[in-house]
Protein backbone atom coordinates (compact mmCIF):
# COMPACT_ATOMS: atom_id res chain seq x y z
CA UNK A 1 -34.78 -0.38 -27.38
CA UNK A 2 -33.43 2.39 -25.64
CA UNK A 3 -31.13 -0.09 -23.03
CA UNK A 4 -29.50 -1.87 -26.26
CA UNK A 5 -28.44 1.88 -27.71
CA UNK A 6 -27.12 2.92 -24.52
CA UNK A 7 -24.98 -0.78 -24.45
CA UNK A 8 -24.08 -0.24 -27.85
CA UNK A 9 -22.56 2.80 -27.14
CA UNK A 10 -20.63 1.52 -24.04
CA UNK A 11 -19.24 -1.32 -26.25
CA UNK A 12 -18.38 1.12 -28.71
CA UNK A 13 -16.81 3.38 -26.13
CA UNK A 14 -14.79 0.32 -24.20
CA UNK A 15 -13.93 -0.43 -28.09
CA UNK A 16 -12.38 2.68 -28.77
CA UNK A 17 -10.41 2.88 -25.39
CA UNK A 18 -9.14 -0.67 -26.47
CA UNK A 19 -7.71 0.36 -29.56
CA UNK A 20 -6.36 3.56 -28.15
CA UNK A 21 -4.08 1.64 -25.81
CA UNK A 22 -2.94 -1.32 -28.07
CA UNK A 23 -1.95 1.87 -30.67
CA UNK A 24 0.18 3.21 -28.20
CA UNK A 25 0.99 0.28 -27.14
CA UNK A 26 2.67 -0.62 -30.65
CA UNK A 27 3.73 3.26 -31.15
CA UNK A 28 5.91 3.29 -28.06
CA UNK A 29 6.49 -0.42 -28.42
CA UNK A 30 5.80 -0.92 -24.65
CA UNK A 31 6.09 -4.68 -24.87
CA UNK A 32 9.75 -4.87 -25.62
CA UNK A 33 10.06 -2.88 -22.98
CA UNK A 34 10.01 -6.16 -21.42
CA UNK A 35 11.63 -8.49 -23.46
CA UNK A 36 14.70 -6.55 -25.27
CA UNK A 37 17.49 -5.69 -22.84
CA UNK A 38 18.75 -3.33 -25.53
CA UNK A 39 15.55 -1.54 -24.88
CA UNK A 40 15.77 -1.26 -21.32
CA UNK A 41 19.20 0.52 -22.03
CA UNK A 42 18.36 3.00 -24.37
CA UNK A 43 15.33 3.83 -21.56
CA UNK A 44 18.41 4.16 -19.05
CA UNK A 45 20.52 6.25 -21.43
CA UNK A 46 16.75 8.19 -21.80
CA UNK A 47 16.35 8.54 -18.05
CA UNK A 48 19.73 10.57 -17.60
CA UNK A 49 18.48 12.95 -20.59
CA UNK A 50 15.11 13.44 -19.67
CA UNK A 51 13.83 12.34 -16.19
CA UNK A 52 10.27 14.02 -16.24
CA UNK A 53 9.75 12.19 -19.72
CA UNK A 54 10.73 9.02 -18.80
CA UNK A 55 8.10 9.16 -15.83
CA UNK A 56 5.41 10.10 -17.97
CA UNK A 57 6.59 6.96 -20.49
CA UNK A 58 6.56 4.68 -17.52
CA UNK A 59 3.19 5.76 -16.33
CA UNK A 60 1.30 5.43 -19.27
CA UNK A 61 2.91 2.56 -19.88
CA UNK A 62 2.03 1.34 -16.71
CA UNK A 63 -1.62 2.45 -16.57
CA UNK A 64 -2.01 0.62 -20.46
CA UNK A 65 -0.20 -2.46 -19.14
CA UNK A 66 -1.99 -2.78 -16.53
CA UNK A 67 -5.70 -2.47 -18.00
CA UNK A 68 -5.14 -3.00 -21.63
CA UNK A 69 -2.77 -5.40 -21.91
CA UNK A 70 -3.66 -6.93 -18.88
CA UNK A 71 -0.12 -7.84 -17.43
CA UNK A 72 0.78 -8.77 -14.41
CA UNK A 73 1.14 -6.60 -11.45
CA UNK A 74 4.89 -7.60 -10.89
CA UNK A 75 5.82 -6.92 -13.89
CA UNK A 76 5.50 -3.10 -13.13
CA UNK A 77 7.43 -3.13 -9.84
CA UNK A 78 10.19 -4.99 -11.68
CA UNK A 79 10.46 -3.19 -14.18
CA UNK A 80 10.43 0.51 -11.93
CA UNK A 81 12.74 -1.08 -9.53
CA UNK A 82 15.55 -2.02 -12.24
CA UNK A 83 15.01 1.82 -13.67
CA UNK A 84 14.68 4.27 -10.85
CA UNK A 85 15.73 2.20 -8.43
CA UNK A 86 13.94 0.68 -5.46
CA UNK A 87 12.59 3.34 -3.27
CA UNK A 88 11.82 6.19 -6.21
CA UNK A 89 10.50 2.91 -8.40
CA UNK A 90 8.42 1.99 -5.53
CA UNK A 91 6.66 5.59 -5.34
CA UNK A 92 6.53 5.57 -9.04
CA UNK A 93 5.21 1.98 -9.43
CA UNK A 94 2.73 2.58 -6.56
CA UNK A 95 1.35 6.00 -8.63
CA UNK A 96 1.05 4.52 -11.45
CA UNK A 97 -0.81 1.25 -10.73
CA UNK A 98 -2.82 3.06 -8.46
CA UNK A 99 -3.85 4.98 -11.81
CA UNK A 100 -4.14 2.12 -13.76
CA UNK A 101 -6.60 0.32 -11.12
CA UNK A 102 -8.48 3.15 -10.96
CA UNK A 103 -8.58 3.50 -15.01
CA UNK A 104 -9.96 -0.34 -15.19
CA UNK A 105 -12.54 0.13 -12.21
CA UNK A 106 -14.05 3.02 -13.50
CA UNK A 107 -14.37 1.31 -17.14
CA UNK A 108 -15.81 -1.60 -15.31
CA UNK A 109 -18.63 0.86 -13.39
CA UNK A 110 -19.53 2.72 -16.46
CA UNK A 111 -18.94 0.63 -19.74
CA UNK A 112 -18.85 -3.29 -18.92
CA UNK A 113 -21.09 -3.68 -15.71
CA UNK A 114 -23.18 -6.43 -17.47
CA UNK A 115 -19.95 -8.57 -18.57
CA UNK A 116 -17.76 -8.09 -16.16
CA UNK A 117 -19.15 -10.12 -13.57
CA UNK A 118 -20.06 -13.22 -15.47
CA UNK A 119 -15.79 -13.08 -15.98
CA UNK A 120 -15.18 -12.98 -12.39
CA UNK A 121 -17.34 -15.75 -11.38
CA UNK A 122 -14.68 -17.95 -12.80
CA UNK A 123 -12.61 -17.18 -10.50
CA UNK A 124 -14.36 -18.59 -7.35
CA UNK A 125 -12.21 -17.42 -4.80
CA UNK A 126 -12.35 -13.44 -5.54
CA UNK A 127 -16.17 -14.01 -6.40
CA UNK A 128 -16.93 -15.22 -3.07
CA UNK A 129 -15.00 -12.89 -1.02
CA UNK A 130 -16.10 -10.12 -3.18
CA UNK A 131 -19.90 -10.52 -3.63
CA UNK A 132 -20.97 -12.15 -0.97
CA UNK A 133 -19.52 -9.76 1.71
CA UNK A 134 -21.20 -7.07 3.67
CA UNK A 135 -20.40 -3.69 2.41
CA UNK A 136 -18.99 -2.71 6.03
CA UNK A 137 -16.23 -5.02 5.38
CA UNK A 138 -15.30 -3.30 2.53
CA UNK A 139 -11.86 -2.26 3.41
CA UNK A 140 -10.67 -5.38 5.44
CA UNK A 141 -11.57 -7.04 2.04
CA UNK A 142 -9.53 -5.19 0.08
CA UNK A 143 -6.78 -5.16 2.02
CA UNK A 144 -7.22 -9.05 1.98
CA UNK A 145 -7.42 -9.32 -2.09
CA UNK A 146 -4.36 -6.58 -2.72
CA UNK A 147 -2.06 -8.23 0.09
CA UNK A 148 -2.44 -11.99 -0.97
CA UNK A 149 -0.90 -12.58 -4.53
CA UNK A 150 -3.42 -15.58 -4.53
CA UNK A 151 -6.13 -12.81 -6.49
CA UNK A 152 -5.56 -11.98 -10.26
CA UNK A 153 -4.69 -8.26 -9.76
CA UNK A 154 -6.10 -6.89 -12.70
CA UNK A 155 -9.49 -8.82 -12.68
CA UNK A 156 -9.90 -7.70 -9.22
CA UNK A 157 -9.61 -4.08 -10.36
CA UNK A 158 -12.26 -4.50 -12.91
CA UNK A 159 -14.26 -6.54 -10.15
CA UNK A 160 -14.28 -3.71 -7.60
CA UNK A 161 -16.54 -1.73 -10.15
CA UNK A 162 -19.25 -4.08 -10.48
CA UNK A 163 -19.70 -3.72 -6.74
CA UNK A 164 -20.68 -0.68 -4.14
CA UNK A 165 -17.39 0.42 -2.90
CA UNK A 166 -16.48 4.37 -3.35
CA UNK A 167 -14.28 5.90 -5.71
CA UNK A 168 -12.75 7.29 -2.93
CA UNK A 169 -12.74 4.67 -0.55
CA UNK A 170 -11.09 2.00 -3.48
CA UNK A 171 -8.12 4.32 -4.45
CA UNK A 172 -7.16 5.17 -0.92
CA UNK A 173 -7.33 1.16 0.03
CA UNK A 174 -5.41 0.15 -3.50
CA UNK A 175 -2.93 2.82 -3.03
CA UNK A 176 -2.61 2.14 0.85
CA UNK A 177 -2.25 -2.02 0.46
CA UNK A 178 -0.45 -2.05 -2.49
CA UNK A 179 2.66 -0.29 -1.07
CA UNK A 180 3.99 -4.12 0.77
CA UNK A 181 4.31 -5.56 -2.87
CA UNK A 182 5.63 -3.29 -4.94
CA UNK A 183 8.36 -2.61 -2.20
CA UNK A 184 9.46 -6.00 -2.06
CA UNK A 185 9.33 -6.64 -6.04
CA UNK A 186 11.39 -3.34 -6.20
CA UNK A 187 13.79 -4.12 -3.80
CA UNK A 188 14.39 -7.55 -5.16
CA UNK A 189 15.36 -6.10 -8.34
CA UNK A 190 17.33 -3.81 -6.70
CA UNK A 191 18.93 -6.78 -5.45
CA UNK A 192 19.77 -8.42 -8.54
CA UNK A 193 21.06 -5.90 -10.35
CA UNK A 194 23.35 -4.15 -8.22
CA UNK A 195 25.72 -6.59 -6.39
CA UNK A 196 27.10 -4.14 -4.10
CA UNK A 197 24.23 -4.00 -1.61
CA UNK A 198 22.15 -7.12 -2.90
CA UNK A 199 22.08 -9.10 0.39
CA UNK A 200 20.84 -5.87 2.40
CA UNK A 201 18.15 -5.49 -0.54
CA UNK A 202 16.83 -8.84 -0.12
CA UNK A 203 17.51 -9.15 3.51
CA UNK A 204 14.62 -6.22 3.35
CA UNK A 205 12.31 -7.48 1.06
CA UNK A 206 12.33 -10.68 2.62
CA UNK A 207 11.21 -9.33 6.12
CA UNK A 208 8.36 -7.63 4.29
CA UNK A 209 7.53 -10.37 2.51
CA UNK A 210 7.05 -12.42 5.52
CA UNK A 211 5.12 -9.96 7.13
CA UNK A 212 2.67 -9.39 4.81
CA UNK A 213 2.23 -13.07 4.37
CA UNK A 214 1.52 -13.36 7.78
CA UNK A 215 -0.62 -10.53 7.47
CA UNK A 216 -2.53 -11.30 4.89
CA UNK A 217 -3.04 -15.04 5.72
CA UNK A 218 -4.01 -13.67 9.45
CA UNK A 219 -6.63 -11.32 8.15
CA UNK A 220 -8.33 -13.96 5.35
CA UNK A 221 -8.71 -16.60 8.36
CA UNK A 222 -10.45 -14.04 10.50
CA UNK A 223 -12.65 -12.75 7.85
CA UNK A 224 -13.71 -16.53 7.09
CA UNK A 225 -14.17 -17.47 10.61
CA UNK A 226 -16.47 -14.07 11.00
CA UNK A 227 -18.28 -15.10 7.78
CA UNK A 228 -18.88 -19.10 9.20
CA UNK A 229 -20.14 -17.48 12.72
CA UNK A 230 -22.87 -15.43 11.15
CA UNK A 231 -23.95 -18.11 8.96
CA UNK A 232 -24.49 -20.17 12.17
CA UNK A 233 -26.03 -17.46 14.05
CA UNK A 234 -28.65 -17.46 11.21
């Protein structure tokens, strides 16, 4: 009896978080943000009259976006990149979807534990490498999941709660292996937008691109290949 209060209250709880964020959400009308040009301009026109507000829009925008709404992770770098341009939209991006991972992993560890990882397991890919790995590993796998594009970045934030990884230990890893993405999102954007410089701008994101590719691709094979050899050593 006493288990089913306690969930009851951590529905309620998720519940109320929920309907926090789609109200602001709909009170700073965050999604035309990303539809409506004209928007976009009077944010720009915003951003020369008040810099330190515009940061805090974009942030909680960012953090709502990225838990809430459950958008995709580009669409913050893009959006960053176009409005503060690609090296201050990269720190800003970075901060806030840091914040935003860390918002949806600790409502995954405290209020949806039990449902969370029934949602995951359809996703077979991040299950496997997420839940059947020792906890040593712990950082080599999330550099593997935030560096390949080929895991759903916000149901991997949520999945990181349901497991034994640190507070600590995930926001220094998501803030540390997110930085090769939201660069090169940023910079492309950059690219686009101002003609000027555009083939230096994607010149540079390119390079990173590829490396982290290569990186990325380098460290999943090796983790696979260590995961086959102590299966056969069994």
């Amino acid at each position: 009896m006493k288990r089913k209060i306690i969930e009851h209250r951590k529905s309620l709880y998720f519940i109320s978080i929920l309907l926090l964020g789609l109200f602001l959400s709909r009170k700073f009308e965050l999604r035309s943000y990303l539809t409506d040009i004209n928007s976009l301009k009077e944010i720009k026109t915003m951003i020369d009259n008040n810099y330190i507000v515009s940061i805090l829009l974009y942030l909680i925008f960012t953090i709502i976006g990225s838990s809430v709404l459950a958008l995709p992770g580009i669409t913050f770098a893009i959006i960053a990149g176009g409005l503060f341009g690609p090296w201050l939209g990269s720190f800003y991006c970075l901060l806030g979807t840091t914040l935003g991972a860390i918002f949806s992993f600790l409502l995954s560890r405290y209020l949806l534990k039990d449902s969370i990882k029934e949602l995951v397991k359809k996703n077979e890919k991040l299950y496997n490498i997420i839940f059947q790995t020792d906890s040593q590993r712990e950082m080599l796998i999330l550099m593997i999941t935030r560096l390949l594009p080929i895991f759903p970045f916000n149901l991997q934030n949520f999945a990181y709660g349901i497991t034994n990884i640190s507070v600590i230990k995930y926001t220094l890893g998501t803030f540390l292996f997110m930085i090769p993405g939201i660069i090169i999102f940023s910079l492309g954007t950059e690219g686009v937008i101002n003609g000027t410089d555009r083939n230096n701008m994607f010149l540079i994101a390119s390079i990173i691109l590829s490396l982290t590719i290569v990186c990325g691709v380098y460290l999943y094979r090796r983790y696979k290949m260590l995961i086959i050899r102590e299966q056969y050593e069994r």
